[in-house]
Protein backbone atom coordinates (compact mmCIF):
# COMPACT_ATOMS: atom_id res chain seq x y z
CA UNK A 1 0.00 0.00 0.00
CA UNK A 2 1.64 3.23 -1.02
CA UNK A 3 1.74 6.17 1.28
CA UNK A 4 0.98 8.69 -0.83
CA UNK A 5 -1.95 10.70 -0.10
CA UNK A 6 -1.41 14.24 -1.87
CA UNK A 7 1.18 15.34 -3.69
CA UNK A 8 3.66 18.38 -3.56
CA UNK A 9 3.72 20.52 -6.68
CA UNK A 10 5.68 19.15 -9.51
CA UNK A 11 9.22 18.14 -9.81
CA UNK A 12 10.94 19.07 -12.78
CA UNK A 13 13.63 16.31 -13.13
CA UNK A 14 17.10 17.66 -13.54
CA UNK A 15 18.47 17.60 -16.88
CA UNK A 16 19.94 14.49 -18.17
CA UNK A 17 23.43 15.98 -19.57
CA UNK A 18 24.14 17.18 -16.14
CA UNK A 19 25.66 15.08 -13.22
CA UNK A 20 25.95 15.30 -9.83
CA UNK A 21 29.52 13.58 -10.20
CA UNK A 22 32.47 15.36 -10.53
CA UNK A 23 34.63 14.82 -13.56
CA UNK A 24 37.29 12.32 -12.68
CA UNK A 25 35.08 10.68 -10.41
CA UNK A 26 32.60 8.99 -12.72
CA UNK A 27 34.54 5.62 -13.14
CA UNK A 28 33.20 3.60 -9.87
CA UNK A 29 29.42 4.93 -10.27
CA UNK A 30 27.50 2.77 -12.47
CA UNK A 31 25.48 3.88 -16.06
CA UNK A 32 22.22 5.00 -15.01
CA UNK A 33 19.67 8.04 -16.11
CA UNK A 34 18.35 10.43 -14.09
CA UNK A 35 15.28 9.76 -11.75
CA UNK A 36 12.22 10.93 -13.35
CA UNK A 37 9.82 13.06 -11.97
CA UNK A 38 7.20 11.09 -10.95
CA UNK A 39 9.89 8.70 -9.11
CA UNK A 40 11.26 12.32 -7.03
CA UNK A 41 7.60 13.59 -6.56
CA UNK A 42 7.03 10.54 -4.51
CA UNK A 43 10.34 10.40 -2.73
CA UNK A 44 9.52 13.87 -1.47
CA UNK A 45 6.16 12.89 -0.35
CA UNK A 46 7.86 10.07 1.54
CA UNK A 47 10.26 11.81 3.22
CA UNK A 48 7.72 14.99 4.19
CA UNK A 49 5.44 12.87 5.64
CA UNK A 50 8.41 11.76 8.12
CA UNK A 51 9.24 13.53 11.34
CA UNK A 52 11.48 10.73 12.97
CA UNK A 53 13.58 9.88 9.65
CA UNK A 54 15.70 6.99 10.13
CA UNK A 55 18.53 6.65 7.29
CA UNK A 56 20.47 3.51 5.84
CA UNK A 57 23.61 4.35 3.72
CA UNK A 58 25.80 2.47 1.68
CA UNK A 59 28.90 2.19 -0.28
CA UNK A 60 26.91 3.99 -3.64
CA UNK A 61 26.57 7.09 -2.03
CA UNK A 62 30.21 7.48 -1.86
CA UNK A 63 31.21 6.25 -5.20
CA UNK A 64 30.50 9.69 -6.28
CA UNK A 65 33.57 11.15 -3.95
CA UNK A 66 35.43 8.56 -5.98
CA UNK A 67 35.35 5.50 -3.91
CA UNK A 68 34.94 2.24 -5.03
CA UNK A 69 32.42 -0.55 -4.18
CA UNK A 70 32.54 -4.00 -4.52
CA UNK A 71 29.23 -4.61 -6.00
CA UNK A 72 27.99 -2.63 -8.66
CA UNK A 73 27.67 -3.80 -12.02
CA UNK A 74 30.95 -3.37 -14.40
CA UNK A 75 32.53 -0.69 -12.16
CA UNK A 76 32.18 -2.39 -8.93
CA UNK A 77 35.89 -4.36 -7.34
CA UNK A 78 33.94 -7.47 -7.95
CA UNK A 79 33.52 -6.74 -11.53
CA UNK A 80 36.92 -5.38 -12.36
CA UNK A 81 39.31 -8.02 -10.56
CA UNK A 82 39.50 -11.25 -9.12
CA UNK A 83 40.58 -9.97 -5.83
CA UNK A 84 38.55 -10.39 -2.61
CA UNK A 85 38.44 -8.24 0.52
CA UNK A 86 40.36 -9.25 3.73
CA UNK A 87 38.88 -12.02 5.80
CA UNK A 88 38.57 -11.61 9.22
CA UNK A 89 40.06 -14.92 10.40
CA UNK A 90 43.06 -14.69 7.62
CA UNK A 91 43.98 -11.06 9.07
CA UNK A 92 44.21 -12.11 12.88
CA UNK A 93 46.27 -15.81 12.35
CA UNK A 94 48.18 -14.67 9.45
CA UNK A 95 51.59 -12.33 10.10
CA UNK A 96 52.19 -12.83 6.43
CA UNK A 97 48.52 -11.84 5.71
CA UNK A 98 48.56 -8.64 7.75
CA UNK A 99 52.24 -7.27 6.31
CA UNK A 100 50.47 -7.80 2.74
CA UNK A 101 47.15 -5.81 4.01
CA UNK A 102 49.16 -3.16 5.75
CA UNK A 103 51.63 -2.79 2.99
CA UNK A 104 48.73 -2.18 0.69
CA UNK A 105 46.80 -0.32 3.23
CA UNK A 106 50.41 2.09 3.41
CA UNK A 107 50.18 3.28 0.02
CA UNK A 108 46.95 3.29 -0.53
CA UNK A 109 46.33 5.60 2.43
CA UNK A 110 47.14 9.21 1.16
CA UNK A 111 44.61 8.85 -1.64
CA UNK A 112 41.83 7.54 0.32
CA UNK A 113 42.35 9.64 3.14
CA UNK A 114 41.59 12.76 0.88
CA UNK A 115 38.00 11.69 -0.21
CA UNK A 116 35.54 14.24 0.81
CA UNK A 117 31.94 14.24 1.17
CA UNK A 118 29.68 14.75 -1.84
CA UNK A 119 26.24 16.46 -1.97
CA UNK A 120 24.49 13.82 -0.48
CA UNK A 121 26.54 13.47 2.34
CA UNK A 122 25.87 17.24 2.88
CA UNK A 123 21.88 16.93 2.34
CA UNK A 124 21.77 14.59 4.97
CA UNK A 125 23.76 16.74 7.26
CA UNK A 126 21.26 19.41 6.53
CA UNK A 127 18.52 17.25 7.20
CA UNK A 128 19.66 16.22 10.49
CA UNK A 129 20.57 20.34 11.10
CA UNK A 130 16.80 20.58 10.34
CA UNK A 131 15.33 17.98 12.69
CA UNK A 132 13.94 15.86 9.77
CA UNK A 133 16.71 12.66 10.57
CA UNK A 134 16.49 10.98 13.39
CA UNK A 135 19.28 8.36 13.14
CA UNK A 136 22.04 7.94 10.16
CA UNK A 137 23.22 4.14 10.03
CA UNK A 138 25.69 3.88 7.45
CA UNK A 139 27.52 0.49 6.33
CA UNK A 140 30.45 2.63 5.04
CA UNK A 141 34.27 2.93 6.77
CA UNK A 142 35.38 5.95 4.99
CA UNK A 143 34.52 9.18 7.84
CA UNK A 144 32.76 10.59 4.64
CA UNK A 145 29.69 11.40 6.84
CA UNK A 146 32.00 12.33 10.35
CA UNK A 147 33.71 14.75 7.17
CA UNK A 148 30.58 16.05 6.32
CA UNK A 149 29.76 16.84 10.19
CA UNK A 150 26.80 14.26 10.69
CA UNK A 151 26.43 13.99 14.89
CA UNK A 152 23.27 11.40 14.57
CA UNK A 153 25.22 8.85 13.37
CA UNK A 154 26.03 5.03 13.92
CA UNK A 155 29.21 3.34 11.66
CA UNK A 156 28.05 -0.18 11.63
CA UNK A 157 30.92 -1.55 10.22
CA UNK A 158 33.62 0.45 12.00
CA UNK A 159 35.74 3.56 10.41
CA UNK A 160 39.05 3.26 8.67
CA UNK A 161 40.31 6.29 10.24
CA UNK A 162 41.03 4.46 13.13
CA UNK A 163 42.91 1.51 14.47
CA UNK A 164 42.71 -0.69 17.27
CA UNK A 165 44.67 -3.21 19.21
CA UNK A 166 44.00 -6.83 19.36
CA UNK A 167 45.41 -7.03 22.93
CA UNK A 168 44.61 -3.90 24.99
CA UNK A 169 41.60 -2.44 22.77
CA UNK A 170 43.53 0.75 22.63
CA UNK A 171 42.12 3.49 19.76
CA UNK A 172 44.45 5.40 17.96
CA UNK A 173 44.47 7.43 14.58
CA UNK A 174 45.33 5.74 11.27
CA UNK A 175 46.90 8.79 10.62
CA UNK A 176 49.31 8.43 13.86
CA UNK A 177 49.85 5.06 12.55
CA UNK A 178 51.13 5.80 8.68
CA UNK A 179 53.70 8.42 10.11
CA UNK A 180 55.04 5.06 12.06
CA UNK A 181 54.95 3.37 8.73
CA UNK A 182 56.77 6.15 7.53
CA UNK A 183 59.80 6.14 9.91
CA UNK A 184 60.17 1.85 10.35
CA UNK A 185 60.05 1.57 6.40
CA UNK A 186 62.51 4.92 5.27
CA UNK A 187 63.46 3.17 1.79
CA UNK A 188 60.33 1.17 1.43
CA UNK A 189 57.62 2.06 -1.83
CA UNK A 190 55.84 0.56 -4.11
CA UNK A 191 53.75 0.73 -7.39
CA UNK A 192 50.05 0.48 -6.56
CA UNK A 193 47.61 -0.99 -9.25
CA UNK A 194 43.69 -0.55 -8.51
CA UNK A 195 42.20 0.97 -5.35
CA UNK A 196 39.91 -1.08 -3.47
CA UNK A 197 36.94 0.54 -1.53
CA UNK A 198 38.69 -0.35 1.82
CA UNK A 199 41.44 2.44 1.23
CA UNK A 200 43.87 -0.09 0.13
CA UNK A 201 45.76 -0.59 -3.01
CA UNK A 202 46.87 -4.05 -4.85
CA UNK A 203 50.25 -4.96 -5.10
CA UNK A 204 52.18 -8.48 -6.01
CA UNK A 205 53.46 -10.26 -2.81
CA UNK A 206 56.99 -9.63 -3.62
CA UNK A 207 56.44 -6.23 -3.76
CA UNK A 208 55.52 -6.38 0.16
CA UNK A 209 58.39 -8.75 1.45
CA UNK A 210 60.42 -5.79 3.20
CA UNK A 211 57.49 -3.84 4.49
CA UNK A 212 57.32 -3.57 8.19
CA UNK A 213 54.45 -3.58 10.54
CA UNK A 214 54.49 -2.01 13.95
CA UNK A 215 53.07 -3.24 16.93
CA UNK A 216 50.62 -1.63 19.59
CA UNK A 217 52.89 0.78 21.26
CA UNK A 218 50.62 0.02 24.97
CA UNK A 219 51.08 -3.49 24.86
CA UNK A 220 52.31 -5.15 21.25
CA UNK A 221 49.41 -6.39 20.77
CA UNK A 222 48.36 -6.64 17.04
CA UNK A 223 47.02 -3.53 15.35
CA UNK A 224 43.95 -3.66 12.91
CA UNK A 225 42.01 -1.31 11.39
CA UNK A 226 38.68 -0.19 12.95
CA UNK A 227 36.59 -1.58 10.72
CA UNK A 228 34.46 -5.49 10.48
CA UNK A 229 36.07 -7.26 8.17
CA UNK A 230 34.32 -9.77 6.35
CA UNK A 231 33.60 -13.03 8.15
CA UNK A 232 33.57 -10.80 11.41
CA UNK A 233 30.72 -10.18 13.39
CA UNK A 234 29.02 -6.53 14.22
CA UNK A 235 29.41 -5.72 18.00
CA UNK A 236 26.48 -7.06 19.62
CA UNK A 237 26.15 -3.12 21.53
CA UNK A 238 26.16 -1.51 18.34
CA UNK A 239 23.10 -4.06 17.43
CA UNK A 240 21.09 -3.16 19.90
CA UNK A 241 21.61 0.60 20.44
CA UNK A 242 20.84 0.92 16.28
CA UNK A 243 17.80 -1.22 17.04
CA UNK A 244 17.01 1.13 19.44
CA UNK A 245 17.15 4.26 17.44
CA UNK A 246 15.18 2.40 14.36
CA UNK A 247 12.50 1.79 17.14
CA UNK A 248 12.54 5.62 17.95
CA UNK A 249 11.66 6.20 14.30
CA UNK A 250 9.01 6.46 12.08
CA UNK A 251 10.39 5.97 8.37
CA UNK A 252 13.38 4.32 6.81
CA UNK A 253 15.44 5.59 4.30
CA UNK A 254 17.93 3.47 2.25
CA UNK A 255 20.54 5.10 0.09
CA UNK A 256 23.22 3.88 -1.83
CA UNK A 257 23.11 0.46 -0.61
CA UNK A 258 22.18 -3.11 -2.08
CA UNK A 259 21.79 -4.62 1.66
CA UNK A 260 23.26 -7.36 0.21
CA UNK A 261 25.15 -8.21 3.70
CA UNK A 262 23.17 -9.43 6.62
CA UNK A 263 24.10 -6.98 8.99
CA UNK A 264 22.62 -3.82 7.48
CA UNK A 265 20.07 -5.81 6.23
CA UNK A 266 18.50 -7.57 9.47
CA UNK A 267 17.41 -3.99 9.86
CA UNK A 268 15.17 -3.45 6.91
CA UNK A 269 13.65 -6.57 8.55
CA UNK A 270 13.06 -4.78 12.06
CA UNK A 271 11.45 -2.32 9.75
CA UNK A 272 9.18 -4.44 7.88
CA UNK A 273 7.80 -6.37 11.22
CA UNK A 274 7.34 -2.57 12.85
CA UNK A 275 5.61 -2.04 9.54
CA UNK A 276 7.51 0.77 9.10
CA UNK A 277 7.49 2.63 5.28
CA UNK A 278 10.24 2.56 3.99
CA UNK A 279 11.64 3.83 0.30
CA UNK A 280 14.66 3.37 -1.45
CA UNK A 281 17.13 4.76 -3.47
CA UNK A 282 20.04 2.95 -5.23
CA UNK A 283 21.00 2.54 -9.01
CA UNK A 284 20.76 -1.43 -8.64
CA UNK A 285 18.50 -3.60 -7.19
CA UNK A 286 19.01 -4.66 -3.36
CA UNK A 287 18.05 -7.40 -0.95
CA UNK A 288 14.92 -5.21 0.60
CA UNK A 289 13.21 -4.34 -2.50
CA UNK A 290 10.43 -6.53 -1.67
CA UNK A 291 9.95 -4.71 1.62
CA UNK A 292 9.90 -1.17 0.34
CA UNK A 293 6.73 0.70 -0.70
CA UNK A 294 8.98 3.01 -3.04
CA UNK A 295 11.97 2.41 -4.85
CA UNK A 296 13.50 5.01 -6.80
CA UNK A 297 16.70 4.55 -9.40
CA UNK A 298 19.08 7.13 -9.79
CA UNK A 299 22.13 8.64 -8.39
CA UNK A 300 22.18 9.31 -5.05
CA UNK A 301 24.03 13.30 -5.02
CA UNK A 302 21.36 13.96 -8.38
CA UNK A 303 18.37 12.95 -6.13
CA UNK A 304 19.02 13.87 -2.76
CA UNK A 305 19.95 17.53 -3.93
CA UNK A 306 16.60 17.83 -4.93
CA UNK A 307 14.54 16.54 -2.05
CA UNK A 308 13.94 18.85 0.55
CA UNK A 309 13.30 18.21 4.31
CA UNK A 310 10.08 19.75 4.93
C-alpha cells in the first residue's frame, strides 16, 4: 500500500546531460539516467510525511567522492578483478597476511584519506541540522559522513580512520599510525595498481616482502584497522543501540546500498515487522526491495539535492 496521499507541486527532473559527479570521479558509479519526476515527486512525499527519519547508507553514495564498491555492475571491485576483501580470520592468524594488508593499506592511504563528502553526504547533514533525521546508520568505513559533520550517526561496520589493538583495545588514529609506517620503512615504496573501496591498493606479494608492521605501542598487541572485516561479526552493543534508534523512528530511508550483507540488512527486517514505510534509493536492485513501498533509481548526489526536508 503506497503512502501517498497528496502530492507536492511538480518536480521538474534535472536535466539528463548534467551530473551530480564530478569529472574524474565517474569511473566507480554505475550507467544509469536520471530519476524521473514522478519517481522524485514521490520520494519527497515520503520523506515529508516523516518527522522521525531513520537513514540507511551504503557504499553507492560514496562512489561519487570517488570510492569504489565492490558490487555494482561493471565498475564495482567485484567486476573489475579477481581480488577479494580481507577475511577476518586470515587477518588475525596470518603475520604474512597482515604485512600484505598493511603494505597495501600504506600506500593506498594518502589517496583515500583525501575523499571528501559529496552532496548527499551534505543533504543529509542538513537534514539532520533541520530535525527531519532521526538516526544515520551507514555500512560505510570511509569518515565521509563524520567529514561532512553528521552527529546522529552510527558506523556499523567500523571507520578506517582508526585503528585498534588486538590485545589492549587501545584506539588510535590511522593517521598516527602511517607516520610510524613512515619512519620503520625509510626506503620502502611501491607501485600500486587498482584501489579497493577499503582504502587499500593491490600490489604483487613480492612487492611487500620488506614492508614492516608495527606493533601496539601500549602493549604489542596486534594492530587492525577499525573496521568489520568480512567473516567478522558486528558488535552485539552496536546491534542493539541501532535497534534502538530504528525503534525511535518512524520511516526508513535506504541510500546507496544493495543490503546485500546481513548486517545492514537484518534492519530493513526490524522495519518491515514494525511495519515501518520505507523507500529506497540505489542505481541497482538490493536485498529489501520486496519490503519497500517506493523504490526510486538514480544517483544518489542527483536525487538527494533535490529533495527537501520539509
Amino acid at each position: 500500500m503506497r503512502l501517498l496521499l497528496h502530492l507536492l507541486p511538480p518536480f521538474a527532473a534535472p536535466a539528463r546531460t548534467a551530473s551530480s559527479v564530478p569529472a574524474g570521479k565517474l569511473d566507480f558509479v554505475p550507467a544509469c539516467s536520471t530519476a524521473d519526476a514522478r519517481s522524485l515527486e514521490l520520494l519527497q512525499d515520503f520523506v515529508s510525511r516523516s518527522r522521525r527519519l531513520f537513514v540507511v547508507t551504503g557504499a553507492g553514495l560514496s562512489t561519487e567522492s570517488g570510492i569504489p564498491d565492490y558490487r555494482s555492475e561493471g565498475v564495482g571491485l567485484y567486476a573489475r578483478t579477481d581480488r577479494r576483501p580481507m577475511q577476518h580470520a586470515e587477518f588475525t592468524r596470518s603475520a604474512k597476511s597482515r604485512q600484505r594488508y598493511w603494505a597495501r593499506n600504506f600506500v593506498g592511504w594518502p589517496q583515500f584519506s583525501s575523499h571528501q563528502p559529496n552532496g548527499a553526504h551534505r543533504a543529509l547533514r542538513s537534514w539532520e541540522e533541520r530535525g527531519k533525521l532521526h538516526w544515520l546508520l551507514t555500512q560505510n568505513v570511509d569518515a565521509l559522513h563524520s567529514k561532512a559533520g553528521q552527529r546522529r550517526l552510527t558506523e556499523l561496520h567500523g571507520c578506517a580512520h582508526r585503528v585498534t589493538c588486538l590485545g589492549c583495545g587501545a584506539i588510535t588514529l590511522r593517521e598516527d599510525l602511517q607516520r610510524r609506517f613512515v619512519s620503520i620503512n625509510p626506503d620502502w615504496s611501491a607501485q600500486a595498481g587498482a584501489a579497493a573501496p577499503d582504502g587499500d591498493v593491490f600490489l604483487e606479494d613480492e612487492q611487500v616482502l620488506n614492508f614492516r608492521v608495527p606493533s601496539c605501542q601500549q602493549c604489542g598487541g596486534i594492530l587492525k584497522p577499525d573496521v568489520t572485516f568480512f567473516g567478522d561479526t558486528v558488535n552485539r552493543a552496536t546491534v542493539q543501540f541501532v535497534h534502538e534508534r530504528l525503534a525511535e523512528a518512524d520511516a526508513v530511508l535506504v541510500v546507496g546500498s544493495s543490503l546485500q550483507v546481513y548486517s545492514g540488512y537484518r534492519f530493513m527486517l526490524a522495519a518491515s515487522e514494525r511495519k515501518m514505510p520505507i523507500a529506497i534509493l540505489n542505481i541497482g536492485p538490493t536485498r529489501a526491495d520486496h519490503l519497500a513501498e517506493l523504490k526510486v533509481r538514480g544517483r544518489c548526489g542527483e536525487v538527494m539535492s533535490v529533495i527537501q526536508p520539509l
